[in-house]
Protein backbone atom coordinates (compact mmCIF):
# COMPACT_ATOMS: atom_id res chain seq x y z
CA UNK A 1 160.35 47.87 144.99
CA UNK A 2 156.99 49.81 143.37
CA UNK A 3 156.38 49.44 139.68
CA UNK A 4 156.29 52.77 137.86
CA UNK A 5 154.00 54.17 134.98
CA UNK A 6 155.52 57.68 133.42
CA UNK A 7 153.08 59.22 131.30
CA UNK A 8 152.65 62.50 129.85
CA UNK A 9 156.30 62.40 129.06
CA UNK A 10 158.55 63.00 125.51
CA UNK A 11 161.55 60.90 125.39
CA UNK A 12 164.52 60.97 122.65
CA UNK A 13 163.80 57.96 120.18
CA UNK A 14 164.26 57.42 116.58
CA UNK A 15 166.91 60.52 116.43
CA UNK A 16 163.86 62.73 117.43
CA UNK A 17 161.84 63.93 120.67
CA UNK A 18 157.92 61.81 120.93
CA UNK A 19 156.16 61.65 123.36
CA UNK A 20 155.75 58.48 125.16
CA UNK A 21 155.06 56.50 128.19
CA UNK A 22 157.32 54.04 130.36
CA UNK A 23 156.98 51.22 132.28
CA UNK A 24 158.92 50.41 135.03
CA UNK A 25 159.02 47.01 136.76
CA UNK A 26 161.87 45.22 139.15
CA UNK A 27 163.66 48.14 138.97
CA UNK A 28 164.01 47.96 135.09
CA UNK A 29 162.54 49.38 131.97
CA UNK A 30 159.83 46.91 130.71
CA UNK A 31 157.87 49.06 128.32
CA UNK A 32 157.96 52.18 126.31
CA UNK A 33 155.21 53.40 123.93
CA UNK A 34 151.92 55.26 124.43
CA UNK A 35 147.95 55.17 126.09
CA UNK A 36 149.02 52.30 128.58
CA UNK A 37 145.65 51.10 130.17
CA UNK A 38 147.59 49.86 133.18
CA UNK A 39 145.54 49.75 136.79
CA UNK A 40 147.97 47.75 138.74
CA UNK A 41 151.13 50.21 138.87
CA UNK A 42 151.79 51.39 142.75
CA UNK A 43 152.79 54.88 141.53
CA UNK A 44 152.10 56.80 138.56
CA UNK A 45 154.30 60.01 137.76
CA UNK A 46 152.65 62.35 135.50
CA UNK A 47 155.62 64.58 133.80
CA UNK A 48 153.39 67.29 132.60
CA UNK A 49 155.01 66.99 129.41
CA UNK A 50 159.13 67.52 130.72
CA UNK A 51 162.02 65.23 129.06
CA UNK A 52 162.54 61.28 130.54
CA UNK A 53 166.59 61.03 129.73
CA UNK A 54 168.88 58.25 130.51
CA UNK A 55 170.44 59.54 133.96
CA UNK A 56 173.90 61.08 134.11
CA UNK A 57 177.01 58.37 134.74
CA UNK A 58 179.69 60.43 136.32
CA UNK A 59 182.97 58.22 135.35
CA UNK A 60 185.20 60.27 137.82
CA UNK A 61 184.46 61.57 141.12
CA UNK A 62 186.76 62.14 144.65
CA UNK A 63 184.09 61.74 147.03
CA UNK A 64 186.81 62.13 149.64
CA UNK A 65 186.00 58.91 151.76
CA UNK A 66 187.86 57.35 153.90
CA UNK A 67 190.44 59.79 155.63
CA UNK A 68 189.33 63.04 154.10
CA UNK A 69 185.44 63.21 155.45
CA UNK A 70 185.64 66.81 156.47
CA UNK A 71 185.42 67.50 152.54
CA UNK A 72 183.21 64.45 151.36
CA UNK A 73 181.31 61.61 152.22
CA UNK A 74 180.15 58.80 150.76
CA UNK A 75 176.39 59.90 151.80
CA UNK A 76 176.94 63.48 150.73
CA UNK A 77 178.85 63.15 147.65
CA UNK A 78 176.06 60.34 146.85
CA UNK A 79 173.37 62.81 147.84
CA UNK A 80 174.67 65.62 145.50
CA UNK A 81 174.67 63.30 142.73
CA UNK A 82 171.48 62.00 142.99
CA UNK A 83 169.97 65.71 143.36
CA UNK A 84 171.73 66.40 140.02
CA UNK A 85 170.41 63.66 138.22
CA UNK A 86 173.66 60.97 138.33
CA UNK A 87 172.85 57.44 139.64
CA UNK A 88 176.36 55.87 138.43
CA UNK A 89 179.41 57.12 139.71
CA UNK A 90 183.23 55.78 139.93
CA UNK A 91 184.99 56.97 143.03
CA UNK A 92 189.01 57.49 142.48
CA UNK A 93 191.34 56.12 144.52
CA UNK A 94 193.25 59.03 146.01
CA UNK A 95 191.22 58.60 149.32
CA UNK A 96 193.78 58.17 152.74
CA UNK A 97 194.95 55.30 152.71
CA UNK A 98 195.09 55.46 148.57
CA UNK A 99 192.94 52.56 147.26
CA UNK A 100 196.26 50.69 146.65
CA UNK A 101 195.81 47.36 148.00
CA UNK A 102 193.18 44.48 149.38
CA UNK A 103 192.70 45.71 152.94
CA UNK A 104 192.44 49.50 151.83
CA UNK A 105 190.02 48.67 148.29
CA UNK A 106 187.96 46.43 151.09
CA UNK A 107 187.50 49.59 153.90
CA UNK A 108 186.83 51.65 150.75
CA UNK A 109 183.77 49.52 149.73
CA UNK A 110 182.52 48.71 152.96
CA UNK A 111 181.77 52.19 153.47
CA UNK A 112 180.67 52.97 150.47
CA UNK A 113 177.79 50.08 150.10
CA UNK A 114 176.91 51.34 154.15
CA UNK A 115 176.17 54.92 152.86
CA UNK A 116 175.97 55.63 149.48
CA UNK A 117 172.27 56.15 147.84
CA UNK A 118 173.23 55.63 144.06
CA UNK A 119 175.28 52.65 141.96
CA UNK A 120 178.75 53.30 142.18
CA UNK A 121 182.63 51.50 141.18
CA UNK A 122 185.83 52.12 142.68
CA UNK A 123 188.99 52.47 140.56
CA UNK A 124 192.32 50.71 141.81
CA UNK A 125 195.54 53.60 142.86
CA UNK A 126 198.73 52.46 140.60
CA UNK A 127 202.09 53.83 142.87
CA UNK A 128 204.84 51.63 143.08
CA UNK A 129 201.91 48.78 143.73
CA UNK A 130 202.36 46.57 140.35
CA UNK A 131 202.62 43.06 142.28
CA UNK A 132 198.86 44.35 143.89
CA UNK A 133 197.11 44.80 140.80
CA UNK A 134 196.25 41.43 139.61
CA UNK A 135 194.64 40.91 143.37
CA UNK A 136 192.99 44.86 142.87
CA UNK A 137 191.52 43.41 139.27
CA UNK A 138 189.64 40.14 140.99
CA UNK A 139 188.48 42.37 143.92
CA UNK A 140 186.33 43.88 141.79
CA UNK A 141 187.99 47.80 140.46
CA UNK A 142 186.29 49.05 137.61
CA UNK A 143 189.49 49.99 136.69
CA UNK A 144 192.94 51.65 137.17
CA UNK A 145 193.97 55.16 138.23
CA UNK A 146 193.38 58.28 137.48
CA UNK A 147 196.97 57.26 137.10
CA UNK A 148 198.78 60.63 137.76
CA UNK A 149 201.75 61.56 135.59
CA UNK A 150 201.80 64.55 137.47
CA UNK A 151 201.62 65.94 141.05
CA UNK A 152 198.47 66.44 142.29
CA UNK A 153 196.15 65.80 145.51
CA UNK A 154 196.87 62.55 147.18
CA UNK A 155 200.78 62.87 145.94
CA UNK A 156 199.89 59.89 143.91
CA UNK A 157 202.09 60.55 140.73
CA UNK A 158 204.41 58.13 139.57
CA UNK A 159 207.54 57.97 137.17
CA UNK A 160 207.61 56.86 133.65
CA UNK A 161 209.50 53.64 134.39
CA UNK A 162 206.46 52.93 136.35
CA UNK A 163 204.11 54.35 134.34
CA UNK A 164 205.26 51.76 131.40
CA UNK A 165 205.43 48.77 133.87
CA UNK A 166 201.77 49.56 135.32
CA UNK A 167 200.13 50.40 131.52
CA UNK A 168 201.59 46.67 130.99
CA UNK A 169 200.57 44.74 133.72
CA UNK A 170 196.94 46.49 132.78
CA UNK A 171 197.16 45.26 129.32
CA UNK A 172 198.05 41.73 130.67
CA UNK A 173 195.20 41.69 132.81
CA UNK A 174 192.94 43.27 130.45
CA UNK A 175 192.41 45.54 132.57
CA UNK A 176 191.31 50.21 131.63
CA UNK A 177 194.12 52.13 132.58
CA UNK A 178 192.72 55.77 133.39
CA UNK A 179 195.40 58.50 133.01
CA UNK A 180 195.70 62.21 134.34
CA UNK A 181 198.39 63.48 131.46
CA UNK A 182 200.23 66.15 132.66
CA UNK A 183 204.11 67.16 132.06
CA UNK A 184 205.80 66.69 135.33
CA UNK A 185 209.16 67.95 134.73
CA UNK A 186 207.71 70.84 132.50
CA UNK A 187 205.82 71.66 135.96
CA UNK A 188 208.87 71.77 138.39
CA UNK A 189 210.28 73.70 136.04
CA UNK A 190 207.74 76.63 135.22
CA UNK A 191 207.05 76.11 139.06
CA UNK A 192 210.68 77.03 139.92
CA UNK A 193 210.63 79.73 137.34
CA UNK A 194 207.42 81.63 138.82
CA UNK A 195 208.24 81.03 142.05
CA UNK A 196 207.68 84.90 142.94
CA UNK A 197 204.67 85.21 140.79
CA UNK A 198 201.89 86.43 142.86
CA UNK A 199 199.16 86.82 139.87
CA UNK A 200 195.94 85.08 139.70
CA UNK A 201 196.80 83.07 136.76
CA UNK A 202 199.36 81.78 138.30
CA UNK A 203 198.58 78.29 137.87
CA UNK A 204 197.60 77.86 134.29
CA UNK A 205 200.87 79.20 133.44
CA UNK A 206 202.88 76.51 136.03
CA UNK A 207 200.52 73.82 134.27
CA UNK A 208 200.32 74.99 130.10
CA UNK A 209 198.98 73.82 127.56
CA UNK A 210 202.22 72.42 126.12
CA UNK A 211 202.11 70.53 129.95
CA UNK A 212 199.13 68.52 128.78
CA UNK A 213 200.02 67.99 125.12
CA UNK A 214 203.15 66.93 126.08
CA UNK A 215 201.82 64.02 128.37
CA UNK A 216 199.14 63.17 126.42
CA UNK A 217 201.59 62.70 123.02
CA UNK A 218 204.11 60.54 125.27
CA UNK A 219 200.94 58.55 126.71
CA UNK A 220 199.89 57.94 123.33
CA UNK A 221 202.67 56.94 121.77
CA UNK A 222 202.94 54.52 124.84
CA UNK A 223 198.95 53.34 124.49
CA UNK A 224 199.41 52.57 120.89
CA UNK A 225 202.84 50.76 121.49
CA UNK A 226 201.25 48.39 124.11
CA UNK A 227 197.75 48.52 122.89
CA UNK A 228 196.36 48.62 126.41
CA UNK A 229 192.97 49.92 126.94
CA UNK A 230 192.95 53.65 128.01
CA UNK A 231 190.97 56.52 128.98
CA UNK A 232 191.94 60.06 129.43
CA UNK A 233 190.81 62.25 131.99
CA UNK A 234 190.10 65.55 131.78
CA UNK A 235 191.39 67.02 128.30
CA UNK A 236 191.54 70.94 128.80
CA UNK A 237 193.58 72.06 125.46
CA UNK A 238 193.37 72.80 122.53
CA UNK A 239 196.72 70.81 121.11
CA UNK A 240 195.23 67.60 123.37
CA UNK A 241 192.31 67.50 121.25
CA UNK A 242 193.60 67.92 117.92
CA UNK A 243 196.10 64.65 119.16
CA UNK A 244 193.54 62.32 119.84
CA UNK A 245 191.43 63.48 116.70
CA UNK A 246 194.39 62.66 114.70
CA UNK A 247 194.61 59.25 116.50
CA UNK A 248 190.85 58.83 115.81
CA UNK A 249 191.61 59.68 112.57
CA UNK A 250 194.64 57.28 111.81
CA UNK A 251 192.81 54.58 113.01
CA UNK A 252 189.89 54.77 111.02
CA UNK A 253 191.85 55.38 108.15
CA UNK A 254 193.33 51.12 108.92
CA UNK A 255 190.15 50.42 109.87
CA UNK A 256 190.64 49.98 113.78
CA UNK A 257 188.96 50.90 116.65
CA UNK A 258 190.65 53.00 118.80
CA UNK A 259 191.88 51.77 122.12
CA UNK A 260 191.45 54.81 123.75
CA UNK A 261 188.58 56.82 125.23
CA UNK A 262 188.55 60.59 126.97
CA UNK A 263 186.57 62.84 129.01
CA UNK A 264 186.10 66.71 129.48
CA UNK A 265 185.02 68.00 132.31
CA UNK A 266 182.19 71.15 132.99
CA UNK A 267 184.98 73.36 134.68
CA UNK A 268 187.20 73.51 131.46
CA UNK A 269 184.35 73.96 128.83
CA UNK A 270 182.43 76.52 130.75
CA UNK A 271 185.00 78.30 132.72
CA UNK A 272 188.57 80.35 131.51
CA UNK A 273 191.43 82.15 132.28
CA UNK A 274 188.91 85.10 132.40
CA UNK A 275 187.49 83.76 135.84
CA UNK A 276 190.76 83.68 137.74
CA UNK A 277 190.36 87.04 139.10
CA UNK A 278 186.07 86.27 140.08
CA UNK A 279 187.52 82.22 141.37
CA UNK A 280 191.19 83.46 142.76
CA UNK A 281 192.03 80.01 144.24
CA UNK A 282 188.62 78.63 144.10
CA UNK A 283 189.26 78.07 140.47
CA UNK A 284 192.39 75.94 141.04
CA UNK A 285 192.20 72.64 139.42
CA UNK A 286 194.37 70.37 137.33
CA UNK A 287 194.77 70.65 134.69
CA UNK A 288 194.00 74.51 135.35
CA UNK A 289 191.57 76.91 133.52
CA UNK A 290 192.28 77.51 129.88
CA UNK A 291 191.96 80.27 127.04
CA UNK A 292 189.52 80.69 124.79
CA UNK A 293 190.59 78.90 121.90
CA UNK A 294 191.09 75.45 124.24
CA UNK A 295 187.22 75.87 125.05
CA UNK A 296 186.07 75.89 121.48
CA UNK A 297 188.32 72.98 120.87
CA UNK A 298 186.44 71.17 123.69
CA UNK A 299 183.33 72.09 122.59
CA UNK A 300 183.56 70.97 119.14
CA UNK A 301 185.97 67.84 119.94
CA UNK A 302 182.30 67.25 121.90
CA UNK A 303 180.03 67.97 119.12
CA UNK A 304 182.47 65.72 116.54
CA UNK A 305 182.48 62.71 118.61
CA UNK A 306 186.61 63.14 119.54
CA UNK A 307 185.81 63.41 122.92
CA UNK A 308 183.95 60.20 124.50
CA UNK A 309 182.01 61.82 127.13
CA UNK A 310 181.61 64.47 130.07
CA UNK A 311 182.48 63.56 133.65
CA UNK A 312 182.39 65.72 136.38
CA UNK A 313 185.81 65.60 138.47
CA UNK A 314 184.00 65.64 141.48
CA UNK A 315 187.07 67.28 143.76
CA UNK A 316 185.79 69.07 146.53
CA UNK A 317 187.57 70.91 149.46
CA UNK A 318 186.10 72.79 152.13
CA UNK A 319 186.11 76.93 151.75
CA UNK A 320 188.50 77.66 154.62
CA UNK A 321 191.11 75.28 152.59
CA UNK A 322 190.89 77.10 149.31
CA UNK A 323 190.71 80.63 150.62
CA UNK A 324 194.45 80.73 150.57
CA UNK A 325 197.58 81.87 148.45
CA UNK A 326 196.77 80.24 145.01
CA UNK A 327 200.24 78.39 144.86
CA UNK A 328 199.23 76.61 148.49
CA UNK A 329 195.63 76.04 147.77
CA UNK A 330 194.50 72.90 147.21
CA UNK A 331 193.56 71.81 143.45
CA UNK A 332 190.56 70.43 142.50
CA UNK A 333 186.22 71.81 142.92
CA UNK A 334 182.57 70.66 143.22
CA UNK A 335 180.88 69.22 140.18
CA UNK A 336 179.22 66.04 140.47
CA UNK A 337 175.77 67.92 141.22
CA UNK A 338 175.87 70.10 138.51
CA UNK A 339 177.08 68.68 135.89
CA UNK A 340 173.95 67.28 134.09
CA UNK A 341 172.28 70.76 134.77
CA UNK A 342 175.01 72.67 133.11
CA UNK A 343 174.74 70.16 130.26
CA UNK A 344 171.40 70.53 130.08
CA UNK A 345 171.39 74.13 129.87
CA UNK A 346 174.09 74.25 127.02
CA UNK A 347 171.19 72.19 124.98
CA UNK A 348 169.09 74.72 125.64
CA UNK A 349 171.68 77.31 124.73
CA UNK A 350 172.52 75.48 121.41
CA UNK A 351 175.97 74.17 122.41
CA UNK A 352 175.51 71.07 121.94
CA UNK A 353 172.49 69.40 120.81
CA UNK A 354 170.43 66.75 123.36
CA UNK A 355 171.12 63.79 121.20
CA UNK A 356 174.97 64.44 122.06
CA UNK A 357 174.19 65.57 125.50
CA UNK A 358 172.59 61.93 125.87
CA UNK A 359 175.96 60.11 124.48
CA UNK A 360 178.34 62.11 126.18
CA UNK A 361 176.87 61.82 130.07
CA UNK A 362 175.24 58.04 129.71
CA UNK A 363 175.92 55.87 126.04
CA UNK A 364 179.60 56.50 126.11
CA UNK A 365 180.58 56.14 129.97
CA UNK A 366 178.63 52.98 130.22
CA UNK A 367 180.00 51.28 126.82
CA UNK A 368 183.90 52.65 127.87
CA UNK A 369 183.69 51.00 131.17
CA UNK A 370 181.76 47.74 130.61
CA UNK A 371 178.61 49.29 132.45
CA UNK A 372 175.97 48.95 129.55
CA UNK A 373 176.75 45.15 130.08
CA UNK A 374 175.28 45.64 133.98
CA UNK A 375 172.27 47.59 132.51
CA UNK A 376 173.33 51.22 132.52
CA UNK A 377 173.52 53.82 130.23
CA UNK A 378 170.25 53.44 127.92
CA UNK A 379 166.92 54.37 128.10
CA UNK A 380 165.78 51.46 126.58
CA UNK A 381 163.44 47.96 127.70
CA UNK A 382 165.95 46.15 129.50
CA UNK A 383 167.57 48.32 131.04
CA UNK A 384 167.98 49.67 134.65
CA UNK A 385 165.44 51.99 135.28
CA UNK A 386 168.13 55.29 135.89
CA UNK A 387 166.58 58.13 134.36
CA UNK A 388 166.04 61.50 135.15
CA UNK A 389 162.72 63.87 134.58
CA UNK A 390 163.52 67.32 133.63
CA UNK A 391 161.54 70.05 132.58
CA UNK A 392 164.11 72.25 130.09
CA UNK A 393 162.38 75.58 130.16
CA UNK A 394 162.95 75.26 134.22
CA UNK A 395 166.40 77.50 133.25
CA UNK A 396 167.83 78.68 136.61
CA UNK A 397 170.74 79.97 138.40
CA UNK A 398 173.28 77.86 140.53
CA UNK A 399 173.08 78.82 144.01
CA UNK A 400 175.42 77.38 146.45
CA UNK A 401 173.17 76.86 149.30
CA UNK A 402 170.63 74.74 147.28
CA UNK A 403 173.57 72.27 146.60
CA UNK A 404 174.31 69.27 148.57
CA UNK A 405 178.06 68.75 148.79
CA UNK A 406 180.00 69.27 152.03
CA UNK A 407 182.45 71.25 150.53
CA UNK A 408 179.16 74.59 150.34
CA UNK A 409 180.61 76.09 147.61
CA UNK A 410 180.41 76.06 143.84
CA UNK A 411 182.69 77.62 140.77
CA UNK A 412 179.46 77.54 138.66
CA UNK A 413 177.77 80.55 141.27
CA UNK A 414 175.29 82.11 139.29
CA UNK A 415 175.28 80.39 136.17
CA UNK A 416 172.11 78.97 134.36
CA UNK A 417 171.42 75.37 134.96
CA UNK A 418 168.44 72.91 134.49
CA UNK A 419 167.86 70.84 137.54
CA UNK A 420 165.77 67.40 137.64
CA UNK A 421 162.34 67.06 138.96
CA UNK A 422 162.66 63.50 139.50
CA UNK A 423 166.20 61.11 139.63
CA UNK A 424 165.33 57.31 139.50
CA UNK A 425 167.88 55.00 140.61
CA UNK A 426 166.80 51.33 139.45
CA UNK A 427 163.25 52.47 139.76
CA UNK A 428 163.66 53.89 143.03
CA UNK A 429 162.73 57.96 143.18
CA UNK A 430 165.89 59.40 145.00
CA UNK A 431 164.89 62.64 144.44
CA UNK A 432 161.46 64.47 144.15
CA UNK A 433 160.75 68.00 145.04
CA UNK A 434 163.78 69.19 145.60
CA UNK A 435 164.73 66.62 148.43
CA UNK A 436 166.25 63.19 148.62
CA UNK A 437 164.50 60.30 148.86
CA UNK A 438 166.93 57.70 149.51
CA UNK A 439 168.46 55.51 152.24
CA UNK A 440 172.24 55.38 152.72
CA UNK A 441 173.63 52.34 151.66
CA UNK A 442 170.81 51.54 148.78
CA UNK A 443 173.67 51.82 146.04
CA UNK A 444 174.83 48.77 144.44
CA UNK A 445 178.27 47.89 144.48
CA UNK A 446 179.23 47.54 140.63
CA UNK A 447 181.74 44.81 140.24
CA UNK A 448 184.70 45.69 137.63
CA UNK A 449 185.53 42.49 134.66
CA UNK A 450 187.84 40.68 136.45
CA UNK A 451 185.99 40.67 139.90
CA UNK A 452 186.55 36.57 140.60
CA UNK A 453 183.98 34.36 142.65
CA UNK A 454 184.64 32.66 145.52
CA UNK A 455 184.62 29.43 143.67
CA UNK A 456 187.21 30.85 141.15
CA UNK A 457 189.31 32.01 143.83
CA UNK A 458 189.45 28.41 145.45
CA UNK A 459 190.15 27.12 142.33
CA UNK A 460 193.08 28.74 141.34
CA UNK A 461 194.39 28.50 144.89
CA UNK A 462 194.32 24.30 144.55
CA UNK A 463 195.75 24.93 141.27
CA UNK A 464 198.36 26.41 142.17
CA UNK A 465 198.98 24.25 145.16
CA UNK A 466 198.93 21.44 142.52
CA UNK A 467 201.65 22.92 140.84
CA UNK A 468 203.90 23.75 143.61
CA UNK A 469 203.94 19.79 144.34
């Protein structure tokens, strides 16, 4: 593996931007400061002056493999990452067969560590699987879900009698339970109701915001009861936010940390209701696109720290499949490759600023789920080298074709974005020049915290062979 030397380069330190030069070695981050004399380095990447930043962590992406590889790959949802400056992702578990059990978690990761080109963890599918989860937990699952309260792709959801009994076997294991909170009698309802709407909006009204709010109050309620470890996926709404602020809030107030973290995805702060009739079904998602007054919410539940961090949602399906009626469409778009360049631009557009940018897409995912303990997350000595170079005033338009995800399409069409010059994965350049630079199969395989050795396993097999005497 070659030993780096960034110069020319400003990096965010001290709660300001300096400029600075880094050191890479064994993959890691070894040195930061300025005027290294250093002779020995095998490469040397002059920046020019452009931003070093902690590379993205994308907590929650479909990449569609096994069973669905028309849409996704391991290689190509990998590929699209790295070109967008992610080096971390998790992959959710409502692949066919659903990541529900030992042999289908095991064909799940043998693929994965055979193609894909950046670090990635698999979460564990909760159905009507509680007696599996405990063996899911030692296999290694970074954690549990998106556990669906709702329908949606994969036909994963699950009852609340089973939505208690799986939040507590997580809590006994110690386990992150990762929720999708949406209403789903409130759906079959609306969705029996409309059933002869033909408008585009269609779908946000089937899925409200009182749909959300509703799920995410019960799951609350339920969190707090149990005090399991939870994350939230995907807040789109305005009455979500101002429930977990008030959580945030309540907690603080007793001096507790909360035992709950959430995400927001690019789709629902940057896209609305307004873009049903440009998207038709290509804007179908769940939750769906929201009003104006849910996107400010999002924007400043990002700004105020309420909302943990930004991952992507990474759903994709080919063109020919979401060409259709909306209400037969299937949910769910591209994101993973654009989500750090959307991000980006918003910094330049005063949205957000980059200190915030830099919590929401790499501190926070990597404290919520255990990965700054592996090495992720920071730009600090240490650490894995995963950073991205980027030059800011490089604004630019999304263009479909210049993406790498099977699925050749993008909501985002036209909209300014700040792509990476350079993504390093553990001090390998994946992507230069606008082209990868990566083997399949050179991501690791990131273990979840109750992945058990061998030795363990053998263990607790004579012990409880002991006790059955």
């Amino acid at each position: 593996m070659p030993d780096i030397h960034i110069k020319n380069t400003r990096i965010y330190y001290n709660n300001s931007l300096q400029p600075a030069e880094i050191i890479i070695e064994n993959g890691r981050i070894t040195k930061i400061g300025k005027d290294f004399r250093v002779s020995s380095s095998d490469m040397v990447i002059d920046a020019g002056g452009a931003l070093t930043l902690p590379a993205g962590i994308d907590v929650h992406v479909h990449f569609r493999e096994p069973g669905m590889t028309l849409k996704e790959n391991w290689y190509t949802g990998s590929c699209s990452a790295a070109a967008g400056g992610i080096t971390t992702v998790i992959d959710q578990p409502n692949t066919i067969p659903p990541t529900t059990d030992r042999r289908s978690f095991e064909q799940k990761l043998k693929l994965a560590r055979k193609k894909s080109i950046v670090d990635f963890g698999i979460n564990g599918g909760v159905t009507g699987n509680i007696e599996k989860l405990k063996e899911l937990w030692r296999l290694g699952v970074m954690a549990f879900g998106e556990i669906f309260m709702a329908e949606s792709t994969g036909g994963l959801n699950i009852n609340e009698e089973t939505f208690e009994e799986a939040l507590a076997e997580i809590k006994n294991l110690g386990a992150l339970a990762t929720i999708h909170a949406e209403d789903e009698k409130m759906r079959l309802e609306l969705e029996q109701l409309l059933k002869d709407d033909v408008s585009y909006d269609y779908h946000s009204r089937v899925r409200p915001n009182a749909c959300e709010s509703s799920a995410v109050q019960n799951a609350l309620e339920l969190v707090s009861r149990l005090q399991v470890r939870a994350h939230f996926c995907h807040l789109s709404t305005l009455e979500a936010v101002g429930m977990i602020r008030k959580e945030r809030y309540l907690a603080k107030r007793e001096n507790k940390t909360p035992v709950f973290t959430c995400e927001v995805t690019p789709h629902h702060l940057f896209l609305s209701i307004k873009d049903w009739e440009r998207l038709k079904a290509f804007g179908k998602m769940n939750p769906p696109l929201r009003g104006g007054h849910s996107i400010k919410a999002l924007v400043n539940g990002l700004n105020d720290g309420t909302i943990d961090m930004v991952a992507s949602d990474h759903a994709p399906h080919l063109e020919s499949e979401k060409d259709l009626d909306i209400r037969f469409a299937p949910s769910g778009v591209p994101g993973v490759e654009t989500l750090m360049p959307l991000m980006l631009a918003a910094v330049r557009k005063n949205i957000l600023p980059l200190s915030q940018m830099i919590m929401v897409t790499s501190w926070n995912p990597a404290k919520a789920f255990g990965l700054d303990s592996k090495g992720k997350g920071r730009l600090e000595v240490g650490f894995d080298a995963d950073l991205m170079i980027v030059d800011p005033r490089n604004l630019q338009p999304i263009r479909a074709e210049m993406l790498h995800s099977k699925a050749s399409w993008t909501p985002f069409e036209g909209m300014d974005a700040v792509f990476p010059e350079y993504t390093l994965s553990r001090g390998e350049i994946i992507w230069m020049e606008e082209s990868i630079n990566a083997k399949p199969g050179r991501g690791n395989f990131l273990e979840g915290g109750g992945k058990r050795s061998k030795e363990d396993e053998e263990d607790e097999e004579n012990s409880e062979e002991a006790g059955s005497d």
